[in-house]
Every structure is written in C-alpha cells, then in structure tokens.
PDB file of N, CA and C in Angstrom:
ATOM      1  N   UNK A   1    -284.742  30.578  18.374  1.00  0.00           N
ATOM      2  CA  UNK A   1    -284.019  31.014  19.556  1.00  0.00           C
ATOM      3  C   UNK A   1    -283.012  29.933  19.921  1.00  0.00           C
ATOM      4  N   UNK A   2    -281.929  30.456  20.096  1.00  0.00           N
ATOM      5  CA  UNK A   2    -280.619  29.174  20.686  1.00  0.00           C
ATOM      6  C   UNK A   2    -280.756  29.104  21.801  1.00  0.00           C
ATOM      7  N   UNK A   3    -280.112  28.290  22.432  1.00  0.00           N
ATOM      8  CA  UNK A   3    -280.524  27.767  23.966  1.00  0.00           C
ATOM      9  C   UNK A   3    -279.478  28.631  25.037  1.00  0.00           C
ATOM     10  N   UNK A   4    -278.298  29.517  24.406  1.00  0.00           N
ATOM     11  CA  UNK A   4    -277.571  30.610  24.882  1.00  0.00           C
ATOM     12  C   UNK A   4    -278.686  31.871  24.925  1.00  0.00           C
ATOM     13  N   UNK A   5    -279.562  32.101  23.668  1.00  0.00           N
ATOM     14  CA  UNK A   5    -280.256  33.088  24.168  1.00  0.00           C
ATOM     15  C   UNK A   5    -281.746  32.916  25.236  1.00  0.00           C
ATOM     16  N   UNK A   6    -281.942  31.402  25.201  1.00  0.00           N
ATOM     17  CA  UNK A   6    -282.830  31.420  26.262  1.00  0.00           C
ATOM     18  C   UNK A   6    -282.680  30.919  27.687  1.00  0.00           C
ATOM     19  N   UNK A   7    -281.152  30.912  27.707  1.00  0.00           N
ATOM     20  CA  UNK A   7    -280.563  31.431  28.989  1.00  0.00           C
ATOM     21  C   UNK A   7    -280.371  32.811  29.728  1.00  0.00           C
ATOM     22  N   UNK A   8    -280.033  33.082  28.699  1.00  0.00           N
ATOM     23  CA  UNK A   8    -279.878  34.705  28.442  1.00  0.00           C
ATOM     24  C   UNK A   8    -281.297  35.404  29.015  1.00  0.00           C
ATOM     25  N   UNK A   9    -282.487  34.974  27.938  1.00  0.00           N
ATOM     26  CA  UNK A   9    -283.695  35.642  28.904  1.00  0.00           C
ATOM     27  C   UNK A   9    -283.882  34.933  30.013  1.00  0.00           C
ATOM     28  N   UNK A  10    -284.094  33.785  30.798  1.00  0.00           N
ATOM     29  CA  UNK A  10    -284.245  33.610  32.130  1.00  0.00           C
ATOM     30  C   UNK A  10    -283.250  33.830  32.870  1.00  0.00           C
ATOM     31  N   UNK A  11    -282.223  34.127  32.855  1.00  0.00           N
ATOM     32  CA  UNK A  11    -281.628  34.765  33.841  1.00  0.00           C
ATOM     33  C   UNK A  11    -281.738  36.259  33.756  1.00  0.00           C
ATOM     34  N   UNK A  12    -282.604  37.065  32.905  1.00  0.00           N
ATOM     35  CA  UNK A  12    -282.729  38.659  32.885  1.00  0.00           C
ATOM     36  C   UNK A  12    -283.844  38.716  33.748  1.00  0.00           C
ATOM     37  N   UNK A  13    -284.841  37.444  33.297  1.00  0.00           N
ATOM     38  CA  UNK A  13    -286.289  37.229  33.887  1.00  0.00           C
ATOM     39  C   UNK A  13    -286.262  37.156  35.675  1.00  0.00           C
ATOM     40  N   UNK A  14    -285.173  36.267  35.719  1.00  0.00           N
ATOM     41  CA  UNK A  14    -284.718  35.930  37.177  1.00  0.00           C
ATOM     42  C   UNK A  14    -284.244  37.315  37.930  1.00  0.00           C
ATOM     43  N   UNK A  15    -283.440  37.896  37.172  1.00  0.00           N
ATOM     44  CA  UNK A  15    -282.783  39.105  38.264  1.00  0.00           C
ATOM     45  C   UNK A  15    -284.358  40.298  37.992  1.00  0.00           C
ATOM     46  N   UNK A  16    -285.061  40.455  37.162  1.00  0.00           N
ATOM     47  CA  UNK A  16    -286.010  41.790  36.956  1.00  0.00           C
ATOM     48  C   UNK A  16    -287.171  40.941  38.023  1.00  0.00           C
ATOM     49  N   UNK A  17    -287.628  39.446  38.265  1.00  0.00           N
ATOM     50  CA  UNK A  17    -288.522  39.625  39.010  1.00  0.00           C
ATOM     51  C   UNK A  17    -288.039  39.562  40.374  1.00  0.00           C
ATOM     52  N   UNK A  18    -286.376  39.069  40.606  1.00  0.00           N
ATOM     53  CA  UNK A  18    -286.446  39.317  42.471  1.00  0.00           C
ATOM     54  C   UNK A  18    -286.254  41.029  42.452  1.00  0.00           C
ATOM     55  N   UNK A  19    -285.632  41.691  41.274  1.00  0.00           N
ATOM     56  CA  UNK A  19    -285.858  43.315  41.534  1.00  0.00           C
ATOM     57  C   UNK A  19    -287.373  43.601  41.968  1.00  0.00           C
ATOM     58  N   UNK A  20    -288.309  43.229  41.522  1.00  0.00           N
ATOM     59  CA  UNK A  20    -289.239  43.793  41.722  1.00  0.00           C
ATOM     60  C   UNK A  20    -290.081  43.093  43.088  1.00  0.00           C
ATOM     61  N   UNK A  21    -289.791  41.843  42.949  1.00  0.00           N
ATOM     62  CA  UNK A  21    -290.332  41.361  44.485  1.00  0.00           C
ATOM     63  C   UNK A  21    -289.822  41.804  45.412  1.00  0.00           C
ATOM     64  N   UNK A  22    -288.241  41.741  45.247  1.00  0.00           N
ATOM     65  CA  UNK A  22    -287.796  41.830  46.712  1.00  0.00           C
ATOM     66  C   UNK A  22    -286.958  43.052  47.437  1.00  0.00           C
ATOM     67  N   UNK A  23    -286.306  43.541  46.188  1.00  0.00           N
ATOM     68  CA  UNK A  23    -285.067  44.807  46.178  1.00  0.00           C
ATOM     69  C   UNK A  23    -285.760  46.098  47.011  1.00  0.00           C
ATOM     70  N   UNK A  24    -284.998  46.320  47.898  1.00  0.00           N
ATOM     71  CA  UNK A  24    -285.128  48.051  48.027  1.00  0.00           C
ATOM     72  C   UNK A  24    -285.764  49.159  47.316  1.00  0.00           C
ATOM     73  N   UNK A  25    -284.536  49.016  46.413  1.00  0.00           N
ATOM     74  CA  UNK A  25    -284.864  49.916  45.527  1.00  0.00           C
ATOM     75  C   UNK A  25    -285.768  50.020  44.417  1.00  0.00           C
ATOM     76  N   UNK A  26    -286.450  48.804  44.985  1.00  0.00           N
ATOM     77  CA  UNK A  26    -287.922  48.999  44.189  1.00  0.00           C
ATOM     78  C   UNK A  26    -289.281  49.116  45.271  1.00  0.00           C
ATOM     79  N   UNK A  27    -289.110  49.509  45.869  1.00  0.00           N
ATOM     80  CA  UNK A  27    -289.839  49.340  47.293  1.00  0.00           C
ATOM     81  C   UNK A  27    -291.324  50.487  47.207  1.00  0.00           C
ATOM     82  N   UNK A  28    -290.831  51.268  46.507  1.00  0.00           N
ATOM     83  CA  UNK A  28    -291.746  52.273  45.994  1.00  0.00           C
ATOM     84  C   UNK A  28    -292.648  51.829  45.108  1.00  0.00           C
ATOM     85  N   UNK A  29    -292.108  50.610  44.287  1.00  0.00           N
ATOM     86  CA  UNK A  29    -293.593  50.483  43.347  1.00  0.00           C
ATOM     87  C   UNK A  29    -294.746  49.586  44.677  1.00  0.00           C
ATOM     88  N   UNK A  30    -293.751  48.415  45.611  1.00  0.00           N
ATOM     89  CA  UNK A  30    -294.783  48.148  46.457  1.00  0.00           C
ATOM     90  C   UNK A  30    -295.768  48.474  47.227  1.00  0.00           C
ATOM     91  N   UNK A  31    -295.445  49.752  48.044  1.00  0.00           N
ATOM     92  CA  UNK A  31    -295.754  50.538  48.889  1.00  0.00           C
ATOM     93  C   UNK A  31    -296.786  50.851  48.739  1.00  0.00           C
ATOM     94  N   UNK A  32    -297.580  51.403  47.867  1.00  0.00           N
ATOM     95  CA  UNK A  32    -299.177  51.175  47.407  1.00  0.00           C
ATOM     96  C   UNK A  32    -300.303  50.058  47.776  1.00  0.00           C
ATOM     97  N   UNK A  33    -299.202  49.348  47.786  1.00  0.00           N
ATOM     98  CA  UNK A  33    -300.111  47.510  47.898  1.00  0.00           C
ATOM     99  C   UNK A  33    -299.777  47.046  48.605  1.00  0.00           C
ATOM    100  N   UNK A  34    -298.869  47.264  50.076  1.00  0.00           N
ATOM    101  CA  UNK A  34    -298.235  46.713  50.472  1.00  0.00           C
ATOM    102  C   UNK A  34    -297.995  47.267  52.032  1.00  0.00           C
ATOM    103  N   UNK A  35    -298.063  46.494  52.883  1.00  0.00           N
ATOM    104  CA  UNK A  35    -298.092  47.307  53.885  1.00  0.00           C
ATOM    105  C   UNK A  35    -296.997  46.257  55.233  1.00  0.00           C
ATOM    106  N   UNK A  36    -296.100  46.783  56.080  1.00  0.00           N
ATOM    107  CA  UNK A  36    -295.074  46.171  56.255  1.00  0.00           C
ATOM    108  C   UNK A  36    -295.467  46.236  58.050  1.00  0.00           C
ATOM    109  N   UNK A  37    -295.783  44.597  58.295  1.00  0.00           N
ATOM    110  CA  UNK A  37    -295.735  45.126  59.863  1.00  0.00           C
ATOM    111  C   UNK A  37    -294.703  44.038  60.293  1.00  0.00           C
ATOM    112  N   UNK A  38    -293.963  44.576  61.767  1.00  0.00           N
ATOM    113  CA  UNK A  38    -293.346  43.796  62.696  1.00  0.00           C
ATOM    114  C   UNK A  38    -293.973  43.380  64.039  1.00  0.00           C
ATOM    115  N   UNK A  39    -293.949  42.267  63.964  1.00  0.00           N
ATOM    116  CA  UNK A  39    -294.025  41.409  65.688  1.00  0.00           C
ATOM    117  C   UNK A  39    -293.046  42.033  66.328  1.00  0.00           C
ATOM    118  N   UNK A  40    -292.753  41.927  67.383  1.00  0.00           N
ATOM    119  CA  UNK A  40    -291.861  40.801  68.461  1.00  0.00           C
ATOM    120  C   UNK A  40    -291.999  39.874  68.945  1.00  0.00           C
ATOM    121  N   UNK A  41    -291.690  39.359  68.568  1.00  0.00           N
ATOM    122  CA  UNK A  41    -291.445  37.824  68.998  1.00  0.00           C
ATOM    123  C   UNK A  41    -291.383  37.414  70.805  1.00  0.00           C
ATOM    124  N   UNK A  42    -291.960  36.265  71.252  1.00  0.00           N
ATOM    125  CA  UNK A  42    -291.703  36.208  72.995  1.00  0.00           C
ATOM    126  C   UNK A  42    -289.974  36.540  73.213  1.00  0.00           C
ATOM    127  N   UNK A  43    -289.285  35.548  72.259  1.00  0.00           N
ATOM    128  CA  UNK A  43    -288.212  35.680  72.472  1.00  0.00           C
ATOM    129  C   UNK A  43    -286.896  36.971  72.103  1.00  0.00           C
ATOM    130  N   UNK A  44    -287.961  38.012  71.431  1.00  0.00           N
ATOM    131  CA  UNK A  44    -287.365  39.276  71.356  1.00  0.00           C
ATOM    132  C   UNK A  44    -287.070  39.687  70.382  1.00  0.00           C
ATOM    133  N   UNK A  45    -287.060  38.544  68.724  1.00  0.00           N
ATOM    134  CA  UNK A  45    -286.536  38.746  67.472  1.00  0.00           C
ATOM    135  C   UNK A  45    -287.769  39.328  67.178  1.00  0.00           C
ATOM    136  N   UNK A  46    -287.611  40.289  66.110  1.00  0.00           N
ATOM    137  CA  UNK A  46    -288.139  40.721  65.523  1.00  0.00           C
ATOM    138  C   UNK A  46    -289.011  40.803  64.183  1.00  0.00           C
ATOM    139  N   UNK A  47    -289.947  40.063  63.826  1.00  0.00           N
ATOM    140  CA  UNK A  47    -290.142  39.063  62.245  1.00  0.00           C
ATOM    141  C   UNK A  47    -291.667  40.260  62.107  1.00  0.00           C
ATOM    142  N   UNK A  48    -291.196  40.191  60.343  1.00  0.00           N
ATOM    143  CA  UNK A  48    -291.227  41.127  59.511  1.00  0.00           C
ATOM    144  C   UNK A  48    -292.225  40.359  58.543  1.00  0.00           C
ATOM    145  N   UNK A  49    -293.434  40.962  58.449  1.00  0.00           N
ATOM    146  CA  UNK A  49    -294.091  40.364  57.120  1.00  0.00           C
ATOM    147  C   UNK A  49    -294.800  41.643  56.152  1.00  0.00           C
ATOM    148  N   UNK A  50    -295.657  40.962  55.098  1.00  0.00           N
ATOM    149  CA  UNK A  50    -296.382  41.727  54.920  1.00  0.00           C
ATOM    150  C   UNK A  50    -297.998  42.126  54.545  1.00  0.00           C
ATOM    151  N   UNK A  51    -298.573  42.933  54.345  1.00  0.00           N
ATOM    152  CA  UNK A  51    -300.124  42.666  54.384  1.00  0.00           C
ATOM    153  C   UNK A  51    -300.165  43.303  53.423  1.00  0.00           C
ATOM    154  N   UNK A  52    -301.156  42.538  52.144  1.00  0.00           N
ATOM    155  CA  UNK A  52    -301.503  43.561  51.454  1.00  0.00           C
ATOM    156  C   UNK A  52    -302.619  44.292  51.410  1.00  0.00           C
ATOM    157  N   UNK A  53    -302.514  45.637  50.784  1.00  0.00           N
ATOM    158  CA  UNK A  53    -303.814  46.774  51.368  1.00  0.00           C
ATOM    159  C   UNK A  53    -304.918  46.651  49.918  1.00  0.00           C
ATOM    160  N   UNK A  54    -306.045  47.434  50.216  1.00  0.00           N
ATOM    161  CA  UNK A  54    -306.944  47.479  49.564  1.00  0.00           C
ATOM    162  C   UNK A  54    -307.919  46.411  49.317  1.00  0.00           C
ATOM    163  N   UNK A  55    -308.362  46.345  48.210  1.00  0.00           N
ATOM    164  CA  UNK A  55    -309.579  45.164  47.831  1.00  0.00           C
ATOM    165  C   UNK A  55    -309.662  45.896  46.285  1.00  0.00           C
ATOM    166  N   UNK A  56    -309.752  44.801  45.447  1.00  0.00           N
ATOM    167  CA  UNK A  56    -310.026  44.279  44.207  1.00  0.00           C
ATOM    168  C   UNK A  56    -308.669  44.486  42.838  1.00  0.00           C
ATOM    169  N   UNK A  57    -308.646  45.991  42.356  1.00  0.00           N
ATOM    170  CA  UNK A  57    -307.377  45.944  41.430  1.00  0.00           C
ATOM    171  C   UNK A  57    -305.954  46.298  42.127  1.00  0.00           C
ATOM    172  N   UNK A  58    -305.931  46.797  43.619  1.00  0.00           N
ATOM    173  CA  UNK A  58    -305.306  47.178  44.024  1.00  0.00           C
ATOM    174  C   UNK A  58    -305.234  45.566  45.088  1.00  0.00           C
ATOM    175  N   UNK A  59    -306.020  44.656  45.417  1.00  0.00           N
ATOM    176  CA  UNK A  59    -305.390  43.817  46.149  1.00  0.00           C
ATOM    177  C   UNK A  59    -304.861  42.620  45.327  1.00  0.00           C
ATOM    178  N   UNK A  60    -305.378  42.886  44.193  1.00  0.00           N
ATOM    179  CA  UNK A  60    -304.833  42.166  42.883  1.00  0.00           C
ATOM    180  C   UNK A  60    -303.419  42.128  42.753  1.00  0.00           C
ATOM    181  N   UNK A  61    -302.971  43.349  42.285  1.00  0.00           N
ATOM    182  CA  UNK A  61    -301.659  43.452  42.255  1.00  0.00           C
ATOM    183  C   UNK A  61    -300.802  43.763  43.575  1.00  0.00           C
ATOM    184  N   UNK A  62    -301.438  43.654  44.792  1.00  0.00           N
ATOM    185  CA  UNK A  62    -300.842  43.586  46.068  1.00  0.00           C
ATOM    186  C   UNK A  62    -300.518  42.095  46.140  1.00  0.00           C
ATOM    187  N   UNK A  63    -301.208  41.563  45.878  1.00  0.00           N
ATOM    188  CA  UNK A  63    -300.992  39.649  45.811  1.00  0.00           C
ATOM    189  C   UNK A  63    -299.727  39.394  44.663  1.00  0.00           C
ATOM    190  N   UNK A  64    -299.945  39.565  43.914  1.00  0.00           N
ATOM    191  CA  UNK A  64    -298.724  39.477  42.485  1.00  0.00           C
ATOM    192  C   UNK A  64    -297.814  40.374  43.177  1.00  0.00           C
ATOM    193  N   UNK A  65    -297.389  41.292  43.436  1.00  0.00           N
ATOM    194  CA  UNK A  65    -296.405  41.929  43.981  1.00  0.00           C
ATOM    195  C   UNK A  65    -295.704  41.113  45.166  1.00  0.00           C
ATOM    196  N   UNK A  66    -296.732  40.423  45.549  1.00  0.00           N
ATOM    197  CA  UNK A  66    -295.937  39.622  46.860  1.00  0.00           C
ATOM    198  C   UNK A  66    -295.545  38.388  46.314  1.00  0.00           C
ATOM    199  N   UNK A  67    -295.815  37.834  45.204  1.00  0.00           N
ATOM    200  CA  UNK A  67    -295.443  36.172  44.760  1.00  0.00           C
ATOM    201  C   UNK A  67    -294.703  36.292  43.821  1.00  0.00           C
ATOM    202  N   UNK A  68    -293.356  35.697  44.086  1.00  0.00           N
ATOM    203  CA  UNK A  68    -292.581  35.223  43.280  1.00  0.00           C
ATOM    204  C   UNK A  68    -292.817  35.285  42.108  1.00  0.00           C
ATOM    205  N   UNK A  69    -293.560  33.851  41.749  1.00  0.00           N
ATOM    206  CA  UNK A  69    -293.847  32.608  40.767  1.00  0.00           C
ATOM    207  C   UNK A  69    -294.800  33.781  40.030  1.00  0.00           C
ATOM    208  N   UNK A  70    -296.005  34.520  40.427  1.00  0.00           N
ATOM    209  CA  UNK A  70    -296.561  35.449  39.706  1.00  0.00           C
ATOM    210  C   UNK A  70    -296.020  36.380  39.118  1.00  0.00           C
ATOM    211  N   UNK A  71    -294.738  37.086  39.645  1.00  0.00           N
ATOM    212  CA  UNK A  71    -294.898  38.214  39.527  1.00  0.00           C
ATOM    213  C   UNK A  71    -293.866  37.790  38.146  1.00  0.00           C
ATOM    214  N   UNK A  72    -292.678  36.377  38.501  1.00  0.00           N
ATOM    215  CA  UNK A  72    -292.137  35.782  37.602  1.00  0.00           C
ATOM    216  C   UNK A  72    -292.612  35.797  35.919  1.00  0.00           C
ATOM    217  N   UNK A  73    -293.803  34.979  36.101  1.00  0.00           N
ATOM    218  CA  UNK A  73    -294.518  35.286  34.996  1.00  0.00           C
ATOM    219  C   UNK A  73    -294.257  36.037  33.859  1.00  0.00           C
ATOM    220  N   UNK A  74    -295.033  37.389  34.670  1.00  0.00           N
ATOM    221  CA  UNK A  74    -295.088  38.531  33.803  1.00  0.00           C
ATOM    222  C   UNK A  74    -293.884  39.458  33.570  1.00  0.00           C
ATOM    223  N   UNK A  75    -293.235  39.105  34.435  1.00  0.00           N
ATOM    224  CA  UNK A  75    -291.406  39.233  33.913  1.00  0.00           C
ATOM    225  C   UNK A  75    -291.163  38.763  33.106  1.00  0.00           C
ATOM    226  N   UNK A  76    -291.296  37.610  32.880  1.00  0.00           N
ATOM    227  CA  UNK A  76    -290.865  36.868  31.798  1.00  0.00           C
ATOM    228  C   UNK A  76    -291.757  36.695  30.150  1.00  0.00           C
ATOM    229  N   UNK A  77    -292.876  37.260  30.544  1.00  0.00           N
ATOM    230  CA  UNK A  77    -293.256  37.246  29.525  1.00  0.00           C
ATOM    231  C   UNK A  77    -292.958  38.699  28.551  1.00  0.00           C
ATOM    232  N   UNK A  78    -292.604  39.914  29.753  1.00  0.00           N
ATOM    233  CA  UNK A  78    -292.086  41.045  29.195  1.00  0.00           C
ATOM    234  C   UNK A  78    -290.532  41.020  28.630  1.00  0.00           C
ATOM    235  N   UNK A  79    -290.020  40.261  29.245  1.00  0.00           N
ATOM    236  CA  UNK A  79    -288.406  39.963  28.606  1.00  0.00           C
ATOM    237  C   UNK A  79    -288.596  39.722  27.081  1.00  0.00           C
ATOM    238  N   UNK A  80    -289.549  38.617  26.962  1.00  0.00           N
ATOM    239  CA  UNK A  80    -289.817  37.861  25.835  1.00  0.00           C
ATOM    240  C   UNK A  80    -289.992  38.893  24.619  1.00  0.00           C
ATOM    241  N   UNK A  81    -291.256  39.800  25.164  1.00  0.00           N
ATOM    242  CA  UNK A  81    -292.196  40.666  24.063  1.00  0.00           C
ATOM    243  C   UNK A  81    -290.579  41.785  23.594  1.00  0.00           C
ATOM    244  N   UNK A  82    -290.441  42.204  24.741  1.00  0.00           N
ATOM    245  CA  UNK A  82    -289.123  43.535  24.837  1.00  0.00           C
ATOM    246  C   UNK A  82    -288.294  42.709  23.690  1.00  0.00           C
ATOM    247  N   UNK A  83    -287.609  41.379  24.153  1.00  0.00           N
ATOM    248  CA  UNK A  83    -286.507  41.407  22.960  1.00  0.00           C
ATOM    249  C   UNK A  83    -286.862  40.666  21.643  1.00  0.00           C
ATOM    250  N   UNK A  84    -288.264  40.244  21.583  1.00  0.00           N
ATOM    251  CA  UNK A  84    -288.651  39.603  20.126  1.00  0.00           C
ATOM    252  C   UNK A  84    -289.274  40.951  19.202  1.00  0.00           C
ATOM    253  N   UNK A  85    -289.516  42.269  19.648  1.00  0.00           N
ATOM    254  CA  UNK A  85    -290.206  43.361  18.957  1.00  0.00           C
ATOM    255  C   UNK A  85    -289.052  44.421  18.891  1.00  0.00           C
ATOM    256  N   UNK A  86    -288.378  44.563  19.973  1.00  0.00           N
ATOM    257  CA  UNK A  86    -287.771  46.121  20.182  1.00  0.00           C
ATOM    258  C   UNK A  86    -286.063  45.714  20.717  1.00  0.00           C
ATOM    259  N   UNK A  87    -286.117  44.396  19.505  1.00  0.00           N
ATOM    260  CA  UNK A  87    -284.284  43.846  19.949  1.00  0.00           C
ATOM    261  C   UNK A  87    -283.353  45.086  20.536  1.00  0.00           C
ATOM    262  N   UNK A  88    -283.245  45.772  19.481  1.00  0.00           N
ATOM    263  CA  UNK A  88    -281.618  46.533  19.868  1.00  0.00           C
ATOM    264  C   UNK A  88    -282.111  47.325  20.919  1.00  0.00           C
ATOM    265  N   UNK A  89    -282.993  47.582  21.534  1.00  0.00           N
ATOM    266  CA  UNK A  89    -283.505  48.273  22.938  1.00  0.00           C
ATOM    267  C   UNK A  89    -283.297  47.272  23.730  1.00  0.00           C
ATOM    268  N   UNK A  90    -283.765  45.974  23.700  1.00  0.00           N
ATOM    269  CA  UNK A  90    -283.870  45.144  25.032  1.00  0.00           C
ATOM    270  C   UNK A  90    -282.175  44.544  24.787  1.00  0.00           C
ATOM    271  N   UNK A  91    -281.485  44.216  23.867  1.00  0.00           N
ATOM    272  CA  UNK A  91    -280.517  43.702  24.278  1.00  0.00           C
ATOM    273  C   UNK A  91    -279.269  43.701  24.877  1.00  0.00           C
ATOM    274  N   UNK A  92    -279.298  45.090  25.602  1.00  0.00           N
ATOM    275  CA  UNK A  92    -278.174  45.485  26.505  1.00  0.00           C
ATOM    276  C   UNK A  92    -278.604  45.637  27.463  1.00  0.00           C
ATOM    277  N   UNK A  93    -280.118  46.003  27.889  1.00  0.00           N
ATOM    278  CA  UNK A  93    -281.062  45.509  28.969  1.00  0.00           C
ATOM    279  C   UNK A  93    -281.047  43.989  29.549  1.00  0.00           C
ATOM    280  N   UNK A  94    -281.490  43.072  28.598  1.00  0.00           N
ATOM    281  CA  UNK A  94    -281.339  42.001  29.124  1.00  0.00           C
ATOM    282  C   UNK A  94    -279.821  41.194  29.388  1.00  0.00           C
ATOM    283  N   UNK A  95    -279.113  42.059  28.910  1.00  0.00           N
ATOM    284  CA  UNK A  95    -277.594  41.459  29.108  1.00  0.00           C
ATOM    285  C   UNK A  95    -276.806  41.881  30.500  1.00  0.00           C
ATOM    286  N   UNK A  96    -277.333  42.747  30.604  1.00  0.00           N
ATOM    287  CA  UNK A  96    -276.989  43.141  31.885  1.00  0.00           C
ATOM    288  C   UNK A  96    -277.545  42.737  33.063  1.00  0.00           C
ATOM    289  N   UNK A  97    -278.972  42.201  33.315  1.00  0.00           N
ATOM    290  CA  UNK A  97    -280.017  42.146  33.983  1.00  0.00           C
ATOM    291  C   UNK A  97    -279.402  40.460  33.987  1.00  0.00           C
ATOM    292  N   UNK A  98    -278.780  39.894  32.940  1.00  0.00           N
ATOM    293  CA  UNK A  98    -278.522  38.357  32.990  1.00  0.00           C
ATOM    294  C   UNK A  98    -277.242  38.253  33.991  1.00  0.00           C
ATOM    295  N   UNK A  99    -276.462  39.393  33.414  1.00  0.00           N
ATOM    296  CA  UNK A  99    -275.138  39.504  34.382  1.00  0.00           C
ATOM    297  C   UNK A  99    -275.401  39.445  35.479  1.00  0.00           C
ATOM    298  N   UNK A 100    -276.001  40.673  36.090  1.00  0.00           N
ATOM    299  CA  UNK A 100    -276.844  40.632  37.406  1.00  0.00           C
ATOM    300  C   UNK A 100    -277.301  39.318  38.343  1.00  0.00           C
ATOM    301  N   UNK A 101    -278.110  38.408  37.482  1.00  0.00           N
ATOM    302  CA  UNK A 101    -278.413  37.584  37.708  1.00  0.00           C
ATOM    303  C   UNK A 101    -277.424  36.584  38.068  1.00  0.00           C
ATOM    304  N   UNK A 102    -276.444  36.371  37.246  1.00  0.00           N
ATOM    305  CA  UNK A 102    -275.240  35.631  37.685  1.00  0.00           C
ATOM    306  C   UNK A 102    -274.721  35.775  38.844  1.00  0.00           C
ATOM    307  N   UNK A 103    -274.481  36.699  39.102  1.00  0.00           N
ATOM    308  CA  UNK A 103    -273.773  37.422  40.338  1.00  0.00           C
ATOM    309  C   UNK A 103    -274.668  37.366  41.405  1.00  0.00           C
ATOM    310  N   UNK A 104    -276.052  37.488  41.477  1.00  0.00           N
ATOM    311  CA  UNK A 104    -276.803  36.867  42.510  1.00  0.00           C
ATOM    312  C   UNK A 104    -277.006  35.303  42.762  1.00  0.00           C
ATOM    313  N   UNK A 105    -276.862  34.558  41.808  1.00  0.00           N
ATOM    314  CA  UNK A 105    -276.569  33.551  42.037  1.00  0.00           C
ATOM    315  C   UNK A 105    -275.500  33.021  43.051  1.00  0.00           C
ATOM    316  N   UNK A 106    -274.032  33.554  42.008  1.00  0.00           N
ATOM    317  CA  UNK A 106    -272.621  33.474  42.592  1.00  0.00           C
ATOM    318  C   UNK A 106    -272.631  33.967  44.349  1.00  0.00           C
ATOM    319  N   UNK A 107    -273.120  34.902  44.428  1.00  0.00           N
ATOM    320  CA  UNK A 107    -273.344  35.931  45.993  1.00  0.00           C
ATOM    321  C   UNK A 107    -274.045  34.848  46.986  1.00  0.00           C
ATOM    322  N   UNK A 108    -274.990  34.197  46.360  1.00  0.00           N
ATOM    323  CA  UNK A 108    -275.933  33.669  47.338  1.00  0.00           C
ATOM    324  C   UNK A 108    -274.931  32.012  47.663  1.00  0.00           C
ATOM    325  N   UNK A 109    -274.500  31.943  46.474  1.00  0.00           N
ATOM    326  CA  UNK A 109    -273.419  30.288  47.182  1.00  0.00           C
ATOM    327  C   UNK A 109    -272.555  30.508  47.699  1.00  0.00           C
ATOM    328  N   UNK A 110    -271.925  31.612  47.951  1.00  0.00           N
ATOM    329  CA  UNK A 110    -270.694  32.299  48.588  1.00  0.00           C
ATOM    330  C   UNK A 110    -271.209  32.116  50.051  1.00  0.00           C
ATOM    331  N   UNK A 111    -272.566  33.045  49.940  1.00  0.00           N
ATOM    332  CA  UNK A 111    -272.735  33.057  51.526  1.00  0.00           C
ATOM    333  C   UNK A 111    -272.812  31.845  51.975  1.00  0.00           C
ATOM    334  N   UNK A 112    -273.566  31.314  51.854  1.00  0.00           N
ATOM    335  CA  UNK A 112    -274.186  29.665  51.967  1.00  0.00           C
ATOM    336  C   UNK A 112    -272.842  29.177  52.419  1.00  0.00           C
ATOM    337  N   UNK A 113    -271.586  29.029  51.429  1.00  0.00           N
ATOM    338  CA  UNK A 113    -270.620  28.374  51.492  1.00  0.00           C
ATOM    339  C   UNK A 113    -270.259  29.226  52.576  1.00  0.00           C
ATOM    340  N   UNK A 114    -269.571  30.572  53.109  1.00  0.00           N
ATOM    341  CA  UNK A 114    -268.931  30.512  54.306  1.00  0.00           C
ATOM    342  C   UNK A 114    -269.772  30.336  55.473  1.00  0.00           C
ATOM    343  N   UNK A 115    -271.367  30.901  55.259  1.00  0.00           N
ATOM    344  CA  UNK A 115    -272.012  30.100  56.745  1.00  0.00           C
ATOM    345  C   UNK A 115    -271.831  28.756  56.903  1.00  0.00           C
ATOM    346  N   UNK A 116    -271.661  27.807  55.998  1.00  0.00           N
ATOM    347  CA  UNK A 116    -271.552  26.417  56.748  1.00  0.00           C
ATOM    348  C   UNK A 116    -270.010  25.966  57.459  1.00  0.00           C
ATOM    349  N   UNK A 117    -268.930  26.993  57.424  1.00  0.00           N
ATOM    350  CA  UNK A 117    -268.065  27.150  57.794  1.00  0.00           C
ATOM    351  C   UNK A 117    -267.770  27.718  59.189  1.00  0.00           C
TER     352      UNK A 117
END
C-alpha cells in the first residue's frame, strides 16, 4: 500500500464514521439505540444529549453508535476489507467518501477562521 492510498482510506474512514456518528441522514440507523433528550437550561439554552436505550446487544451497539473512536474502528476496518477484496467496488466509494472528507475538513477551518473574526 503507498502512503497516497493510505491517505486515501483514512480520510474515506474519517468522512463514513462522522456519517454514521453524527449526520442526519443517518439518524435512522441510530434511532433504535438511541434516544434524544433536551434540558433547558436555568439560563434558557437548550442542550441536547443522548441516552442510549435497551440493555445488552442493543445497548452494545447504542454505546458504539455514540463513540467516535469506536465506531471509527470498525469503519476503518471495513474500508480496509471493502478495498483489499472487492477493489473495483470500493474504489469510487472510497474516493469519494475521501473527497467528502476533504471538504469537511476545509468547511470546518473556514468556519473556525471567520468566527475568530
């Protein structure tokens, strides 16, 4: 593996596990395991967490669904399997998913950079 293509998978790894931790539009696989409550706050804001539901295979993957670094993992170890077995399937998958990734990168210093402005 060259060190272009194992950039290539951690940044596919990077954009497929904040898809699945954090995105919207994956909100449906959470929702099973996952249960979303709001405070109010004394001071009126509103803060948002979450609880996960059940007990044992279902609070299993309610826990991994909520962690990063876990759920990272097994992202990354599926990037791996996907493009070392079933290349010409995963490699316009992971090329895109790397793009992605770029651009969340790029997005997130943008903001950063005009909030400190």
């Amino acid at each position: 593996m060259t060190v272009f293509e194992f950039f290539l998978l951690a940044l596919a790894s990077f954009r497929l596990t904040r898809l699945i931790v954090f995105d919207t539009i994956t909100e449906f696989v959470r929702r099973p395991f996952h249960r979303t409550v709001e405070e109010v706050q004394p001071d009126g804001t509103v803060e948002e967490y979450i609880e996960i539901k059940g007990r044992g295979v279902q609070k299993w993957i309610g826990e991994l669904l909520s962690c990063y670094w876990c759920t990272g993992i097994w992202c990354s170890i599926f990037i791996y399997c996907f493009y070392r077995y079933f290349f010409q399937l995963a490699e316009p998958v992971i090329i895109i998913l790397a793009i992605a990734g770029v651009a969340a990168i790029i997005e997130t210093m943008v903001i950063d950079f005009i909030k400190e402005r």
